[in-house]
Protein backbone atom coordinates (compact mmCIF):
# COMPACT_ATOMS: atom_id res chain seq x y z
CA UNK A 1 9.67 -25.00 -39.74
CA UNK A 2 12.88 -27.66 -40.17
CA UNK A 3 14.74 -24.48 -42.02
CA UNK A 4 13.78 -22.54 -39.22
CA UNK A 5 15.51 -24.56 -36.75
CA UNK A 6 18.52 -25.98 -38.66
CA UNK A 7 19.13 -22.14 -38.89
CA UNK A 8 18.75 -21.17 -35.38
CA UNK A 9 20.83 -24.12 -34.77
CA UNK A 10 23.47 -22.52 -37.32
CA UNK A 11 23.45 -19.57 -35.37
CA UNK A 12 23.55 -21.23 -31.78
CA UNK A 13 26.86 -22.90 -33.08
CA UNK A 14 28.55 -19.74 -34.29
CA UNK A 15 27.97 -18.53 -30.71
CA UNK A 16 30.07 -21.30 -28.90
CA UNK A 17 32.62 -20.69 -31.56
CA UNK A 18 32.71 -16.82 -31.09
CA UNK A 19 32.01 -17.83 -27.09
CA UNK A 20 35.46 -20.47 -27.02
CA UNK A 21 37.68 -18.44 -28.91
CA UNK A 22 37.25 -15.00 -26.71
CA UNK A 23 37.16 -16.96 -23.23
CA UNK A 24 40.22 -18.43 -24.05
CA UNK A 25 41.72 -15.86 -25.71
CA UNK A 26 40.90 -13.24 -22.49
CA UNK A 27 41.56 -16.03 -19.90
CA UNK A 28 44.08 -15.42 -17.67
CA UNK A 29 46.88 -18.07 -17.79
CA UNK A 30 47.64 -17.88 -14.18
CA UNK A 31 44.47 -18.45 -13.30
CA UNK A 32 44.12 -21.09 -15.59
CA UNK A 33 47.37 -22.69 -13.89
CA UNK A 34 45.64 -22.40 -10.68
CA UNK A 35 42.73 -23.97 -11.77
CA UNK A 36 44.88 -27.20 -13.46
CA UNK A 37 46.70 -27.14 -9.86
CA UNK A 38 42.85 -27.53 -8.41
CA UNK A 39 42.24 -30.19 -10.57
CA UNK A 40 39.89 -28.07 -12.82
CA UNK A 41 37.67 -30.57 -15.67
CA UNK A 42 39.13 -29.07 -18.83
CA UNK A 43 41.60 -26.58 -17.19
CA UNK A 44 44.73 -28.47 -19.04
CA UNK A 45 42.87 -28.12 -22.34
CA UNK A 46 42.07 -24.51 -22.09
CA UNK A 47 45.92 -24.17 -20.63
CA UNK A 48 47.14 -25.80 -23.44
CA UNK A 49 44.80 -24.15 -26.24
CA UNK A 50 46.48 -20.76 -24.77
CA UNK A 51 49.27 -21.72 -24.97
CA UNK A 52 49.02 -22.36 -29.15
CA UNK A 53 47.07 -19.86 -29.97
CA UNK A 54 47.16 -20.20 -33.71
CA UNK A 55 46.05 -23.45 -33.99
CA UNK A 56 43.11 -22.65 -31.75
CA UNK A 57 42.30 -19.60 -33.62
CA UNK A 58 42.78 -21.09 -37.17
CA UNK A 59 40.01 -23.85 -35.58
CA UNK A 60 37.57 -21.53 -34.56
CA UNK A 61 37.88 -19.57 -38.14
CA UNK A 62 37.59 -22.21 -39.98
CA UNK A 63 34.01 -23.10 -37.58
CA UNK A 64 32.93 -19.92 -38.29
CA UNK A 65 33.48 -19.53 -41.73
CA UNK A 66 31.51 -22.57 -42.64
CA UNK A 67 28.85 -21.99 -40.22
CA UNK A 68 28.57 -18.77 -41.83
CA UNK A 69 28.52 -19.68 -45.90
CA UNK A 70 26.10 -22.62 -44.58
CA UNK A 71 23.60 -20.06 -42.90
CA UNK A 72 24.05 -17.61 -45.87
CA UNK A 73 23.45 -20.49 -47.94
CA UNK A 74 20.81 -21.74 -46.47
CA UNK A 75 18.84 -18.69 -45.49
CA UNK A 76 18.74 -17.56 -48.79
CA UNK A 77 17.83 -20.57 -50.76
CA UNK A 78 15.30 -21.82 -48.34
CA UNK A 79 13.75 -20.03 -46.04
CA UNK A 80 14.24 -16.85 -48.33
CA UNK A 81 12.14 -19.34 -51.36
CA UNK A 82 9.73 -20.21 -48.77
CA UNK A 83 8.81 -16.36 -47.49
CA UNK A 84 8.30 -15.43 -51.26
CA UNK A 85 5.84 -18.52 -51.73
CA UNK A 86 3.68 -17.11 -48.91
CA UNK A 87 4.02 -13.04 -50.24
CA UNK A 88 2.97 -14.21 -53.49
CA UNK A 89 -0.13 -16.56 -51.92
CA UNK A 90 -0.73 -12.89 -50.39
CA UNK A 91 -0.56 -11.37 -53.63
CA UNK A 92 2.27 -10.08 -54.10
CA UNK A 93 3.59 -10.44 -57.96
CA UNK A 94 6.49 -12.59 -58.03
CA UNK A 95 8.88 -10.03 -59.49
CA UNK A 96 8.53 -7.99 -56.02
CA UNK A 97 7.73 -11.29 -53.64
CA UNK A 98 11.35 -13.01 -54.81
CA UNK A 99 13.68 -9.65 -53.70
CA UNK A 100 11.77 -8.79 -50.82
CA UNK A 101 11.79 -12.21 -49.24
CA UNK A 102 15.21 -12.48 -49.48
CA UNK A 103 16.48 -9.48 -48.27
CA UNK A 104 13.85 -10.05 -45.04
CA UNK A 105 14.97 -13.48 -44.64
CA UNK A 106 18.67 -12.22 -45.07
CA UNK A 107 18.16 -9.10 -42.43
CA UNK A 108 16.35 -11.32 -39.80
CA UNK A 109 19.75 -13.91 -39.99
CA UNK A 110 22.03 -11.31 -40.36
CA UNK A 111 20.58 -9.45 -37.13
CA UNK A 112 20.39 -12.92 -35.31
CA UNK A 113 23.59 -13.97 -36.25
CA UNK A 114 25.36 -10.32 -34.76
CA UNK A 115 23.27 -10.67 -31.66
CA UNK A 116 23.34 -14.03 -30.81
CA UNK A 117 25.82 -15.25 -32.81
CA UNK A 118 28.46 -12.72 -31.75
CA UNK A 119 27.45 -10.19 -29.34
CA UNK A 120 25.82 -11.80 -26.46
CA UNK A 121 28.59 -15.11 -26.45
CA UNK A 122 31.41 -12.19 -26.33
CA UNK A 123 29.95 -10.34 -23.64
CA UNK A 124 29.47 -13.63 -21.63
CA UNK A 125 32.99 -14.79 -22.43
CA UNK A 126 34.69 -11.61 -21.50
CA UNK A 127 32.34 -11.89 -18.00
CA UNK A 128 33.32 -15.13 -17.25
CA UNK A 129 36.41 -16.16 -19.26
CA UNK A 130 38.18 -18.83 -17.14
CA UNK A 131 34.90 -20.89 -16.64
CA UNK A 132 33.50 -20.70 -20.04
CA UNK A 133 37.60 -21.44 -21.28
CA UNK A 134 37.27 -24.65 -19.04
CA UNK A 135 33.75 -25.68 -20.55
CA UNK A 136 34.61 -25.34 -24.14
CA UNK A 137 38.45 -26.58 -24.45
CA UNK A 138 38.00 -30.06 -24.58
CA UNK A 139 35.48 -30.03 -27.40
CA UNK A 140 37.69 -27.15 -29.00
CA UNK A 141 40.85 -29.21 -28.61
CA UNK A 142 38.80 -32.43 -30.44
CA UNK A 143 37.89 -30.39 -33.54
CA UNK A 144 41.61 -28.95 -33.51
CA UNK A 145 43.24 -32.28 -33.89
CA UNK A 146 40.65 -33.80 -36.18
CA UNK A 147 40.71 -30.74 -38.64
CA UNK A 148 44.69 -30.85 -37.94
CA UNK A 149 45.69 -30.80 -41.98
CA UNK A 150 43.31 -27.45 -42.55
CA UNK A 151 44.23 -26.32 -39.26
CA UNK A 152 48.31 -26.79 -39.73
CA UNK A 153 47.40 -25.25 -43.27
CA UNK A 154 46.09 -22.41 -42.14
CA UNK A 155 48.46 -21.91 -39.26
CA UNK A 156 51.73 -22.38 -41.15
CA UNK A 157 49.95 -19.71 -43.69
CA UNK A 158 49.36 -17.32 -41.22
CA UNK A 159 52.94 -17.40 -39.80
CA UNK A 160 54.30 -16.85 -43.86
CA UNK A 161 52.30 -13.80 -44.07
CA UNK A 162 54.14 -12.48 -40.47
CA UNK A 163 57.58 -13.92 -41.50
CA UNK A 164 56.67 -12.00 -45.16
CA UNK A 165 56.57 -8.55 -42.28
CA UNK A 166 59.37 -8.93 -40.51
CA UNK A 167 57.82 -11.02 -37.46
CA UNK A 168 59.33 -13.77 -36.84
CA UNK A 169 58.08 -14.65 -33.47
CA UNK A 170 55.07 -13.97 -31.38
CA UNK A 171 54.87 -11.62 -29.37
CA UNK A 172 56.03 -12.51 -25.80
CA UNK A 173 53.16 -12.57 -23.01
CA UNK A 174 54.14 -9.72 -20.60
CA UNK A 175 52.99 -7.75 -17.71
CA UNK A 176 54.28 -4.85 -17.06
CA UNK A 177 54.65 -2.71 -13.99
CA UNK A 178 52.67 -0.09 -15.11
CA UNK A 179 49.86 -2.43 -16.59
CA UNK A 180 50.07 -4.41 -12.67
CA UNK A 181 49.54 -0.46 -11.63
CA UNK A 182 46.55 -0.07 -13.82
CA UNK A 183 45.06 -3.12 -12.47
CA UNK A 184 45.03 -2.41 -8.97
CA UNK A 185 43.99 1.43 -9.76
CA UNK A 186 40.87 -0.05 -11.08
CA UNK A 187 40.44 -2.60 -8.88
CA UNK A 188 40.41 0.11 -5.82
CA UNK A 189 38.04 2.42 -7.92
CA UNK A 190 35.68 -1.02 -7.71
CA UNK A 191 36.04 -1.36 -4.23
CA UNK A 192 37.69 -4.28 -4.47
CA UNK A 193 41.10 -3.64 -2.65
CA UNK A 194 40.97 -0.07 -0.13
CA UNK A 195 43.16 3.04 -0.84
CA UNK A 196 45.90 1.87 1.47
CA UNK A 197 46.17 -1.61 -0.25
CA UNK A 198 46.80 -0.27 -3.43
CA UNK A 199 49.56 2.57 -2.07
CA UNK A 200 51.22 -0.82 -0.66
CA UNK A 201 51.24 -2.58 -3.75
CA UNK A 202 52.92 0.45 -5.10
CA UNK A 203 55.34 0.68 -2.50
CA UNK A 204 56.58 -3.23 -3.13
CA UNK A 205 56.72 -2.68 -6.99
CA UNK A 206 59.22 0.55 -6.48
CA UNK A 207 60.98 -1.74 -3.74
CA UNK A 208 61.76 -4.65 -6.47
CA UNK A 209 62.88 -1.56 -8.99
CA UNK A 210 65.60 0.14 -6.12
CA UNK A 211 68.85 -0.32 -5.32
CA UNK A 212 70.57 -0.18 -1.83
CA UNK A 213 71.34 3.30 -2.56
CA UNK A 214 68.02 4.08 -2.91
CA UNK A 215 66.94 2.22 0.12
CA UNK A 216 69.54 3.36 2.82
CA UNK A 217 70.37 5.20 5.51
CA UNK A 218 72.94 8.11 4.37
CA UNK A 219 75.89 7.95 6.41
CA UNK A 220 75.42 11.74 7.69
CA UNK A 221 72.08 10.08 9.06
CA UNK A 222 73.68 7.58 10.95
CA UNK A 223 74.57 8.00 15.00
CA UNK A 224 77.85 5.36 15.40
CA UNK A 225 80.33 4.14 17.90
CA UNK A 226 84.38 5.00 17.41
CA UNK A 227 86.12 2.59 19.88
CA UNK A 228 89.06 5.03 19.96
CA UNK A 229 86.37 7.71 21.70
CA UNK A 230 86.43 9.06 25.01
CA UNK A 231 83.96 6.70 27.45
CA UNK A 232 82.51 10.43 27.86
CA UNK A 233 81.41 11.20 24.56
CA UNK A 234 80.31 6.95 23.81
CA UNK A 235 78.11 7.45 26.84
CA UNK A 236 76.54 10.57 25.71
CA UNK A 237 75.86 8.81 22.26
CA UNK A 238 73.78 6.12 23.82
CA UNK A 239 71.83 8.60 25.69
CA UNK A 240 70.85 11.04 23.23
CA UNK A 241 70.75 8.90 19.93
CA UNK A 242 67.29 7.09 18.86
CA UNK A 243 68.38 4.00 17.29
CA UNK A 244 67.95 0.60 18.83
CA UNK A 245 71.49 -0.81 16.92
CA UNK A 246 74.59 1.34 16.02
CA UNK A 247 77.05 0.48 13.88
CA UNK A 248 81.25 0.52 15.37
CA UNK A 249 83.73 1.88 13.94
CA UNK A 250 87.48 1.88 14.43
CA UNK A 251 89.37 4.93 13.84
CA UNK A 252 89.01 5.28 9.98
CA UNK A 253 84.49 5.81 9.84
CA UNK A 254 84.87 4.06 6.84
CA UNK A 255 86.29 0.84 9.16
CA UNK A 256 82.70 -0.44 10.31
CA UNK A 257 83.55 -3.20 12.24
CA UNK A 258 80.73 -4.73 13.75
CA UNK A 259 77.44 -3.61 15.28
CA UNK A 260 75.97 -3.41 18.67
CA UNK A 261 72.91 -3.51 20.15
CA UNK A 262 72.06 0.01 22.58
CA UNK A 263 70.26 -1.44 25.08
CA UNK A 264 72.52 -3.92 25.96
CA UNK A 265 75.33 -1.36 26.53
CA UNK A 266 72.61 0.72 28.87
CA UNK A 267 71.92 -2.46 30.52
CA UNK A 268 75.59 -2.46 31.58
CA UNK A 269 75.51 1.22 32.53
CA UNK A 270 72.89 0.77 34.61
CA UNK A 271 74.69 -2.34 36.39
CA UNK A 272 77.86 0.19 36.98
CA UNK A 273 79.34 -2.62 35.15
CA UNK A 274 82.54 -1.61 32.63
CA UNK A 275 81.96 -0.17 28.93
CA UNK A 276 82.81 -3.09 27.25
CA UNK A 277 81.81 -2.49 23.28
CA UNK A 278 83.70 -5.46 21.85
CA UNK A 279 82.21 -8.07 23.71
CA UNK A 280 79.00 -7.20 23.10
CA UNK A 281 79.45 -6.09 19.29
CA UNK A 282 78.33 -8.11 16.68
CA UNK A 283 79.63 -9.14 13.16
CA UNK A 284 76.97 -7.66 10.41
CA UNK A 285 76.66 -8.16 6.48
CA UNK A 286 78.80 -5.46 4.19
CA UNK A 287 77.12 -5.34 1.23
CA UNK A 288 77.63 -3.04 -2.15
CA UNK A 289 75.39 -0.07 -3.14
CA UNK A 290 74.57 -1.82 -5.73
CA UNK A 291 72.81 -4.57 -4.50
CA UNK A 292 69.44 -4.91 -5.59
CA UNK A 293 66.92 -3.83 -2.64
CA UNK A 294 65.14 -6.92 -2.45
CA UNK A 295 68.86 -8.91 -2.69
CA UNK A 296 69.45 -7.16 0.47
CA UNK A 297 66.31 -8.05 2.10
CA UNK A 298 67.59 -11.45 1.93
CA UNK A 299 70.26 -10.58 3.26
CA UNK A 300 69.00 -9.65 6.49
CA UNK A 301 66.92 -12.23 6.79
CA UNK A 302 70.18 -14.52 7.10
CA UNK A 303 72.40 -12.34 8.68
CA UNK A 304 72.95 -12.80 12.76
CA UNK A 305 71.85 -8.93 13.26
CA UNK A 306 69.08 -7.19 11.25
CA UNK A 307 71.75 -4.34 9.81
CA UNK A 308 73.80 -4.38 6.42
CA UNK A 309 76.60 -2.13 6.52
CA UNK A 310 76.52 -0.35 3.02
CA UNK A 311 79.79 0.46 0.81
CA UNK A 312 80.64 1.72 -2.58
CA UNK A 313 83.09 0.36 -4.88
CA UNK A 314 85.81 2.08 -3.77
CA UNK A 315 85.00 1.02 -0.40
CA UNK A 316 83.79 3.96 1.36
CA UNK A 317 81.01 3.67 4.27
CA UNK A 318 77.84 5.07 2.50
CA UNK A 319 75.33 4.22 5.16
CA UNK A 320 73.31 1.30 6.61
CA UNK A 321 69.99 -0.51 5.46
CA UNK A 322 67.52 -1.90 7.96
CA UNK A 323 64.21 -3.91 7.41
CA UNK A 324 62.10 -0.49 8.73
CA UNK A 325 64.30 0.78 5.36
CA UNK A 326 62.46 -1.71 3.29
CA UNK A 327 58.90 -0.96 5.47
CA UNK A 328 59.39 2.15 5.40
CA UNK A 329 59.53 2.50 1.36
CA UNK A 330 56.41 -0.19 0.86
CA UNK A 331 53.96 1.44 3.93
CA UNK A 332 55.46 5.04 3.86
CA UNK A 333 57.73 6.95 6.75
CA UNK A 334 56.16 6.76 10.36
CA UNK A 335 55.50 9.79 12.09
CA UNK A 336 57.71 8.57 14.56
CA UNK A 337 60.60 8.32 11.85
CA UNK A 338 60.02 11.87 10.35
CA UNK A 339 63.00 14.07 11.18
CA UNK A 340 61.91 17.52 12.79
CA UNK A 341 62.16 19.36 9.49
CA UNK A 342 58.75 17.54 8.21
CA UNK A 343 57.30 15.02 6.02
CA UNK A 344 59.00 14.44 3.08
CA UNK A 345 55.98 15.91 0.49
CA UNK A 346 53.70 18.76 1.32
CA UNK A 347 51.21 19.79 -1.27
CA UNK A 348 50.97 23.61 -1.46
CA UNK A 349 47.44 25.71 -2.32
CA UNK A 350 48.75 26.49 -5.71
CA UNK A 351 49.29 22.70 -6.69
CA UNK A 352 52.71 23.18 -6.28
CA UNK A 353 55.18 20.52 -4.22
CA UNK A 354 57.54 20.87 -1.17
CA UNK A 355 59.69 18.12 -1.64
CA UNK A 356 62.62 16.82 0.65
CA UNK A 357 65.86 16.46 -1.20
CA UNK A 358 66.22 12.82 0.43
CA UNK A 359 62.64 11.56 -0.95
CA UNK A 360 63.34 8.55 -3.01
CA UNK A 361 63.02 9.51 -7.11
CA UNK A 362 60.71 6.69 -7.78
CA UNK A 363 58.39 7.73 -5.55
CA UNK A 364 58.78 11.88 -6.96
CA UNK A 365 58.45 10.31 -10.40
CA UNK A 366 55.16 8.52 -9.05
CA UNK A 367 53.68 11.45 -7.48
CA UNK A 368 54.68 14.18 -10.52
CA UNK A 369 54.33 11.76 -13.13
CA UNK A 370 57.96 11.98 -14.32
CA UNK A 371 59.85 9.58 -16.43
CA UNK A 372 62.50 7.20 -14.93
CA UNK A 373 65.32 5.92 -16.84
CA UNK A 374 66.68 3.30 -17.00
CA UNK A 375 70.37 3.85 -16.87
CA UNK A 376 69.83 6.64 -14.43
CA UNK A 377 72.79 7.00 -11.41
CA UNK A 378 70.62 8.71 -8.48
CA UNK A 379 67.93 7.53 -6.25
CA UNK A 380 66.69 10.98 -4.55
CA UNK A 381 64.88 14.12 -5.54
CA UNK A 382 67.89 16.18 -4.98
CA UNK A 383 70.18 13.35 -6.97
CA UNK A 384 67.60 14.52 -9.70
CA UNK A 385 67.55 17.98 -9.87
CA UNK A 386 71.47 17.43 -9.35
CA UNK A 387 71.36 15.94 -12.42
CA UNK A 388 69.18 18.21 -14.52
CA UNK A 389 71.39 21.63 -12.83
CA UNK A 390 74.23 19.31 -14.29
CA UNK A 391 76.26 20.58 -11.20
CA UNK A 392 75.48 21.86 -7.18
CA UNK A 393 72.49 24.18 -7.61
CA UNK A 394 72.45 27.51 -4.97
CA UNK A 395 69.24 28.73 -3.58
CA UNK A 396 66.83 30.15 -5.33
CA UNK A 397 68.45 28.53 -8.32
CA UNK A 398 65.52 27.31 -10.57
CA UNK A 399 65.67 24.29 -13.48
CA UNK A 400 62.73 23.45 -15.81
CA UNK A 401 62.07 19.42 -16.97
CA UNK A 402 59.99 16.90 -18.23
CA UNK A 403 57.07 20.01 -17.66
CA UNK A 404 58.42 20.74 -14.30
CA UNK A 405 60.02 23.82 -12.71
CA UNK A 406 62.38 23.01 -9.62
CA UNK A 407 63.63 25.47 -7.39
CA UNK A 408 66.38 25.21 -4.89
CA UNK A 409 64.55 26.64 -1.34
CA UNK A 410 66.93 25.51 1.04
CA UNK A 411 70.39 23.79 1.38
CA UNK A 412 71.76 21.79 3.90
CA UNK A 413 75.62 22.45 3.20
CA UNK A 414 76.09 21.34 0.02
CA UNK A 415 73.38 19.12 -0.01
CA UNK A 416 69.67 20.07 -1.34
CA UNK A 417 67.70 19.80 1.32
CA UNK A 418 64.02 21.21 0.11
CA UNK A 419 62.75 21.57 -3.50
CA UNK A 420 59.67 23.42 -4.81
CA UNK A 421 58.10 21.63 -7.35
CA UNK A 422 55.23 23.39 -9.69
CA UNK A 423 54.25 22.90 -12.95
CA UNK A 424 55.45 24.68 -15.71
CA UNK A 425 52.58 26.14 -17.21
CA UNK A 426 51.19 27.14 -14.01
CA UNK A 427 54.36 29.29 -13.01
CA UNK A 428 53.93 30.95 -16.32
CA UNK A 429 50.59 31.85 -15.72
CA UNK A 430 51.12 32.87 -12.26
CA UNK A 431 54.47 35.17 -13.39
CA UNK A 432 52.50 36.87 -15.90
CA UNK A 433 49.08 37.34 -13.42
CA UNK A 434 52.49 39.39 -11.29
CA UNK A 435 53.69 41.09 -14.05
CA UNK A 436 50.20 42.46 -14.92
CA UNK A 437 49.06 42.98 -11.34
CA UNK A 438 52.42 45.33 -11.12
C-alpha cells in the first residue's frame, strides 16, 4: 500500500509541474500586469517567471524529469516485484509472473501518469491560466532559485544550442493586427462581443494604419468660401451647401485662410445684418497628407475649430479632415453622408462587387481579402486599380490581380468613379458558360 501512494503522490507532483509550466506559459502578460496592479497574491511571481522563461522552463524540466525516472524507478522495482509475488501465490510460474507484473504495473503508471500527470493539469491550465499562474509562481520561483546552479546550467545550455542555429535572441512577444483580428472574430462567434462591436474594432485598427490622405475629404468634395466672390454667389453657397463649417479661401483655392462656421453667417443674413466673412472666420490647423490619421485626431482635439486644412508637400490644398472623417472610417458612412450615387459597396447576385472609386483600400483589401503593402502610395479603390492599370484606365477597361478582375464601369472625368469587382475564376467560368450557351 506505501508504494501505492508514494506513487500516486509521484504522479500528483508531475501534474503541478506540467499544471505551472502551461499556465504560465499561456498566461497573458497583460492580464497578469493587471492583476499585480490589483494587488494579486503571487501575480509579481508569475509576472516575473514570464518574463524569464528559460529559467522557469529549465525548472519545471528538471521536476519532471526526476519525478519521472523516480516513478519509473519505483514502479518497476516495487510495486512491479510486489504484483509478481501475488501472480505467483496465484500460481503463476515465476518465469511468466516476473514479465507480466511489470509490464501491468508499468501500463497502469504509464496511463496514470498521461492522464493525470499531463492531460487533465494541461487542460485545466489552458482553462484557467492566469489563476492557476498566480497559485503556482511563488512555489515555482522557490525551487528556481534553490536549484539555480542546474537551472543556470541548463539555461545557459539551451541558449548554446540556439546561438549554435543562428538565434541569438528570443523571439520578441508580439501581437499583431491580424492576430488582434482573429481574436475578436472568435470572440463574436462566442457571443462574447455583437457583430457591430467587432466591425468597430476593425474600423479603429485600419484608422491607426491610415494616413490623412486616406482619411480626408478630397478637395473636389469640398463646398468653400472665395472672399474675392460676388455676395451673390457666397450667399447661394450657404444656402445650398450641407456642411456645418466651410473652409475660406483667398483668390488662389490653394490659399485656405481660415474657416467659418455657416450658421453664424445665416444668423447674420437673417438679421439683414452685412456679409462680414472675416470677422467671423476662424484660424484652423494646416496639416501634411502625411500625417498619420490618429496624429491628426489630436490635432483636432487642440485646435480652436474641429477642421484641419490638408496640404501636400508642394503645398497644394488637397482637402479637409473632420472628426465625422475619423467616425466615419471606425462606425461606417451614415446614410445621411452617402452621396446620391449610393453606398460605397454593393454586393451583386453573382458574388461580384460594385465598388466606389473613393472607398478607402484598407477597407477593399478587408472585404476582398487583398494584400496591403507596405510602401504602397494610394489610399482608395480607384488609387488601386490606378496602380495595377499602371496609368488612367477607360471604361470598360478590365485588370486582373491578386485573384481579382477589376473593371472600369464608370468615370467621373478622369477620375474612377465605380469598379466591378469579381473573382477571377468565377468570370472564367461565367465567360465560358457564354461562349457555350452561344
Amino acid at each position: 500500500m506505501f508504494e501505492l501512494i508514494v506513487a500516486i503522490c509521484l504522479i500528483a507532483l508531475n501534474g503541478v509541474f506540467a499544471l505551472s509550466e502551461l499556465a504560465i506559459v499561456s498566461a497573458r502578460r497583460a492580464r497578469l500586469r493587471s492583476m499585480v496592479e490589483n494587488g494579486r497574491a503571487g501575480a509579481a511571481s508569475a509576472l516575473a517567471l514570464a518574463e524569464e522563461p528559460g529559467r522557469f522552463l529549465s525548472t519545471t524540466q528538471i521536476g519532471i524529469t526526476l519525478i519521472g525516472i523516480l516513478a519509473g524507478a519505483f514502479s518497476g522495482a516495487a510495486l512491479g516485484a510486489r504484483l509478481s509475488e501475488i501472480l505467483e501465490e496465484h500460481g503463476v510460474r515465476q518465469a511468466v509472473a516476473d514479465p507480466v507484473g511489470f509490464g501491468i504495473v508499468i501500463s497502469i503508471i504509464t496511463y496514470l501518469s498521461v492522464v493525470m500527470g499531463e492531460l487533465v493539469p494541461k487542460q485545466l491550465a489552458l482553462r484557467h491560466a492566469e489563476t492557476i499562474a498566480c497559485v503556482t509562481a511563488p512555489s515555482m520561483r522557490f525551487l528556481s532559485r534553490a536549484a539555480l546552479p542546474v537551472v543556470w546550467l541548463l539555461d545557459t545550455s539551451t541558449r548554446a544550442v540556439f546561438r549554435l542555429f543562428g538565434q541569438h535572441n528570443a523571439a520578441a512577444n508580439i501581437v499583431t493586427d491580424e492576430e488582434i483580428r482573429t481574436i475578436v472574430a472568435e470572440a463574436e462567434s462566442a457571443g462574447v462581443i455583437e457583430t457591430d462591436e467587432r466591425r468597430m474594432i476593425a474600423g479603429v485598427l485600419r484608422l491607426g494604419d491610415r494616413t490623412v490622405r486616406g482619411l480626408l475629404t478630397p478637395r473636389t468634395e469640398v463646398d468653400r468660401l472665395d472672399l474675392d466672390e460676388d455676395e451673390a454667389d457666397i450667399r447661394e453657397t450657404l444656402l445650398t451647401t450641407q456642411h456645418s463649417r466651410l473652409p475660406v479661401t483667398s483668390g488662389d483655392p490653394d490659399n485656405v485662410v481660415g474657416v467659418v462656421h455657416v450658421r453664424d453667417l445665416l444668423a447674420a443674413l437673417v438679421a439683414g445684418q452685412e456679409l462680414d466673412i472675416r470677422s467671423r472666420m476662424r484660424k484652423a490647423p494646416i496639416v501634411p497628407d502625411t500625417l498619420d490619421a490618429l496624429e491628426v485626431m489630436n490635432v483636432l482635439r487642440d485646435a480652436d475649430v474641429p477642421v484641419a486644412i490638408v496640404h501636400d508637400e508642394y503645398g497644394h490644398f488637397e482637402g479637409i479632415v473632420t472628426p465625422a472623417d475619423a467616425l466615419g472610417a471606425i462606425a461606417g458612412v451614415f446614410k445621411s453622408d452617402v452621396d446620391v450615387s449610393g453606398p460605397d459597396r454593393v454586393k451583386r447576385a453573382d458574388g461580384s462587387w460594385l465598388l466606389d472609386g473613393s472607398m478607402a483600400f484598407d477597407e477593399m483589401a478587408e472585404l476582398l481579402g487583398l494584400k496591403k503593402s507596405e510602401n504602397r502610395h494610394y489610399e482608395t479603390a480607384a488609387g488601386f486599380v490606378i496602380h495595377a492599370f499602371e496609368r488612367l484606365p477607360g471604361v470598360g477597361e478590365v485588370v486582373a490581380t491578386d485573384g481579382w478582375r477589376f473593371e472600369i464601369v464608370d468615370l467621373d472625368g478622369l477620375r474612377v468613379d465605380k469598379i466591378m469587382a469579381s473573382r477571377e475564376d468565377v468570370a472564367a467560368a461565367t465567360a465560358r458558360e457564354g461562349v457555350h450557351g452561344a
